[in-house]
Structures are given as structure tokens and as C-alpha cells.
C-alpha atoms as a PDB file:
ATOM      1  CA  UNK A   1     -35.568  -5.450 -70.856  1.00  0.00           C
ATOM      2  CA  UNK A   2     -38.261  -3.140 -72.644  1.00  0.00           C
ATOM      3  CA  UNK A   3     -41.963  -3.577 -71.119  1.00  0.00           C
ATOM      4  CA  UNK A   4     -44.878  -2.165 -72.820  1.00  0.00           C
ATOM      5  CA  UNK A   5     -47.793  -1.178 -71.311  1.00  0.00           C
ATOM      6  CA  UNK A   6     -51.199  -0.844 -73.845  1.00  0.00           C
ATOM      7  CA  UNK A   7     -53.540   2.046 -72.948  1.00  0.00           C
ATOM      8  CA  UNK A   8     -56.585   2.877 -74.739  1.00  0.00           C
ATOM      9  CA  UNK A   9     -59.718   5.790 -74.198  1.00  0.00           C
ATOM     10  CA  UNK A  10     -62.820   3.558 -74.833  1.00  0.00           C
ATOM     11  CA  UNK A  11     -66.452   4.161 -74.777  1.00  0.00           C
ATOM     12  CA  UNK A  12     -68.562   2.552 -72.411  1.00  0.00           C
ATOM     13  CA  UNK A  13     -72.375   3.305 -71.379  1.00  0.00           C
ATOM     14  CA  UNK A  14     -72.002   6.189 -69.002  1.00  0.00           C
ATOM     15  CA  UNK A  15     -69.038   7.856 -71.209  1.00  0.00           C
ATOM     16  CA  UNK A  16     -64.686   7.419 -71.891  1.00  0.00           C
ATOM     17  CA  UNK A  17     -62.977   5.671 -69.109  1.00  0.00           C
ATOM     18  CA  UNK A  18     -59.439   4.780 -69.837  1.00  0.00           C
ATOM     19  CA  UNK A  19     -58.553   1.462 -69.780  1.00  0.00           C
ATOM     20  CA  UNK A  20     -55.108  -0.363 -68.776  1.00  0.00           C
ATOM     21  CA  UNK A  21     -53.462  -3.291 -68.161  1.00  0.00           C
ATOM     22  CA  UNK A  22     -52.033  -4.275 -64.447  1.00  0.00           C
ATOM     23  CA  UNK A  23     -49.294  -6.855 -65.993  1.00  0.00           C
ATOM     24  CA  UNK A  24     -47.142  -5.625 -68.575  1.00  0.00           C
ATOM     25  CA  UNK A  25     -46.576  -7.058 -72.305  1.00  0.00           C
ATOM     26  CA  UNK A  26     -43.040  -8.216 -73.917  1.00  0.00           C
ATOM     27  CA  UNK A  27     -43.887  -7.162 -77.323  1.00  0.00           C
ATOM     28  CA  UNK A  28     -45.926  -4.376 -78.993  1.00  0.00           C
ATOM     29  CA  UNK A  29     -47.464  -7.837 -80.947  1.00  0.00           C
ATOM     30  CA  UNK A  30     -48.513  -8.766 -77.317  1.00  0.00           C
ATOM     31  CA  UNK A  31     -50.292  -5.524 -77.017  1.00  0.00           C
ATOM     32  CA  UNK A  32     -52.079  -6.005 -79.982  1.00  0.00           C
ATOM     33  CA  UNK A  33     -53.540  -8.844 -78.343  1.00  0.00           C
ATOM     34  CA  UNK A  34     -54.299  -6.422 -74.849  1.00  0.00           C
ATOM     35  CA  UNK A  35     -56.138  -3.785 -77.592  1.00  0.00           C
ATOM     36  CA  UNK A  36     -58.380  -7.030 -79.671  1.00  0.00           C
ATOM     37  CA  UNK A  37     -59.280  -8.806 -76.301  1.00  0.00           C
ATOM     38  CA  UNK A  38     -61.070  -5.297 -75.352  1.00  0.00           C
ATOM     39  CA  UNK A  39     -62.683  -4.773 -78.386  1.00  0.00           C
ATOM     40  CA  UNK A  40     -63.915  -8.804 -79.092  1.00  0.00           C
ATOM     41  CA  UNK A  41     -64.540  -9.989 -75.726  1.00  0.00           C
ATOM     42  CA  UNK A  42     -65.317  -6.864 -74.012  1.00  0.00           C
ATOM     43  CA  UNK A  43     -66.815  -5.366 -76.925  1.00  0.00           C
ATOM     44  CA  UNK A  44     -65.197  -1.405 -76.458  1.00  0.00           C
ATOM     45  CA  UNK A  45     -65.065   1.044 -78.963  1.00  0.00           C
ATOM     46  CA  UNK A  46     -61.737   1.702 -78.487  1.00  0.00           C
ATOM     47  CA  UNK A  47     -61.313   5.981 -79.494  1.00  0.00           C
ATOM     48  CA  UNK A  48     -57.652   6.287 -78.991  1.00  0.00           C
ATOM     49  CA  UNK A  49     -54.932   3.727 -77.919  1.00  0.00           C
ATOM     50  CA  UNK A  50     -50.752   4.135 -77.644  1.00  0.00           C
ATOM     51  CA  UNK A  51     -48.370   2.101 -76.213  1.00  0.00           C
ATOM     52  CA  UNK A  52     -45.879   3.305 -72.898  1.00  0.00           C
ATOM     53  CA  UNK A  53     -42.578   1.555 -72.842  1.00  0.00           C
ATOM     54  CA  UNK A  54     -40.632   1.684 -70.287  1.00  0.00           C
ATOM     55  CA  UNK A  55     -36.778   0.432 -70.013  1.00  0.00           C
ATOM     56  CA  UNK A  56     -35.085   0.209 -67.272  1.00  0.00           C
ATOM     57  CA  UNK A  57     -35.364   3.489 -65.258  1.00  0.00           C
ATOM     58  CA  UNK A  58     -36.213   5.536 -68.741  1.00  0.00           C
ATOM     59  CA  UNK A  59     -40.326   5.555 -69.454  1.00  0.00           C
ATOM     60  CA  UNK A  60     -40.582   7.170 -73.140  1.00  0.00           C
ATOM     61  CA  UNK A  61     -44.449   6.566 -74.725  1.00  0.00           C
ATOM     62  CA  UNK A  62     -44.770   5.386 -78.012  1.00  0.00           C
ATOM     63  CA  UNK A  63     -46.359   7.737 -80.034  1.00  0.00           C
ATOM     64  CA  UNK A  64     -48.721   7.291 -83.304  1.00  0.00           C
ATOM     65  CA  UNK A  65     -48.543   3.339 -83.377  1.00  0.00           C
ATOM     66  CA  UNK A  66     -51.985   2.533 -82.965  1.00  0.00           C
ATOM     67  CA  UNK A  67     -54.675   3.928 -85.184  1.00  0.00           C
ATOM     68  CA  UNK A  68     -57.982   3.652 -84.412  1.00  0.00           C
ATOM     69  CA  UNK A  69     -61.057   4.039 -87.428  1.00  0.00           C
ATOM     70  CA  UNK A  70     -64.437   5.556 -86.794  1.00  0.00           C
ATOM     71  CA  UNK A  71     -66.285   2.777 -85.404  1.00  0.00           C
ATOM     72  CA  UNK A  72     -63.354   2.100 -82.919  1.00  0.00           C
ATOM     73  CA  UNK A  73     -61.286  -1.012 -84.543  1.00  0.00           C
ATOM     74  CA  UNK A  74     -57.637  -0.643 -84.068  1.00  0.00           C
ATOM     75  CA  UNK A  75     -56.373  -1.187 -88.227  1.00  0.00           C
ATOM     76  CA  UNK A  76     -52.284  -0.603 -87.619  1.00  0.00           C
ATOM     77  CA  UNK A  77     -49.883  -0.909 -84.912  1.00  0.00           C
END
């Protein structure tokens, strides 16, 4: 079973901390839902995000499916 784990660079008030989740997701879909929770309820601006997956004992990262415009909203996955 493939888990995916969202990561994102965002900018808070004293500079980039990267952000994470401690449970993984199912589904990239579900990690669209990790990346608009941070930027709606947390309000973020998110300045990079990807996605790790990891499958069984094999972690490979998920490069290029998240882009992020200039004022930090995440417009494809």
C-alpha cells in the first residue's frame, strides 16, 4: 500500500519553516486537502510543496506535482 506524505516550505512571521503532516494520506487527492487546510484555515503562503510516497520499504518523492503561484495558492497537483 502506497502512503503519501504532503510537505510544503511556507511563510510565516519570523521566516520559511517547513511544514508536515504526522499521519500519512491514501491519495495524492487527500493531500490536496493537507496543502488547502494550510493555506484556508491556517492561512500560509505556501512557496513550494511536493508529495513523498513511500511503498513498502521503497521511499521515491514525487517530483513537480504541486505548483505553487506567486501569492502562494497551490493551482495543480
Amino acid at each position: 500500500m502506497k502512503q503519501y506524505w504532503p510537505m510544503a516550505v511556507a511563510l510565516e512571521h519570523d521566516g520559511p519553516t517547513l511544514l508536515f503532516t504526522y499521519d500519512s494520506c491514501l491519495s495524492v487527492e487527500a493531500c490536496e486537502s493537507v496543502f488547502k487546510l494550510w493555506q484556508d484555515a491556517h492561512h500560509y503562503k505556501l512557496l513550494v510543496t511536493w508529495i513523498d510516497c513511500i511503498e513498502g520499504e521503497y521511499k521515491t518523492l514525487i517530483e513537480h506535482k504541486c505548483h505553487v503561484n506567486a501569492i502562494g495558492q497551490v493551482k495543480k497537483i
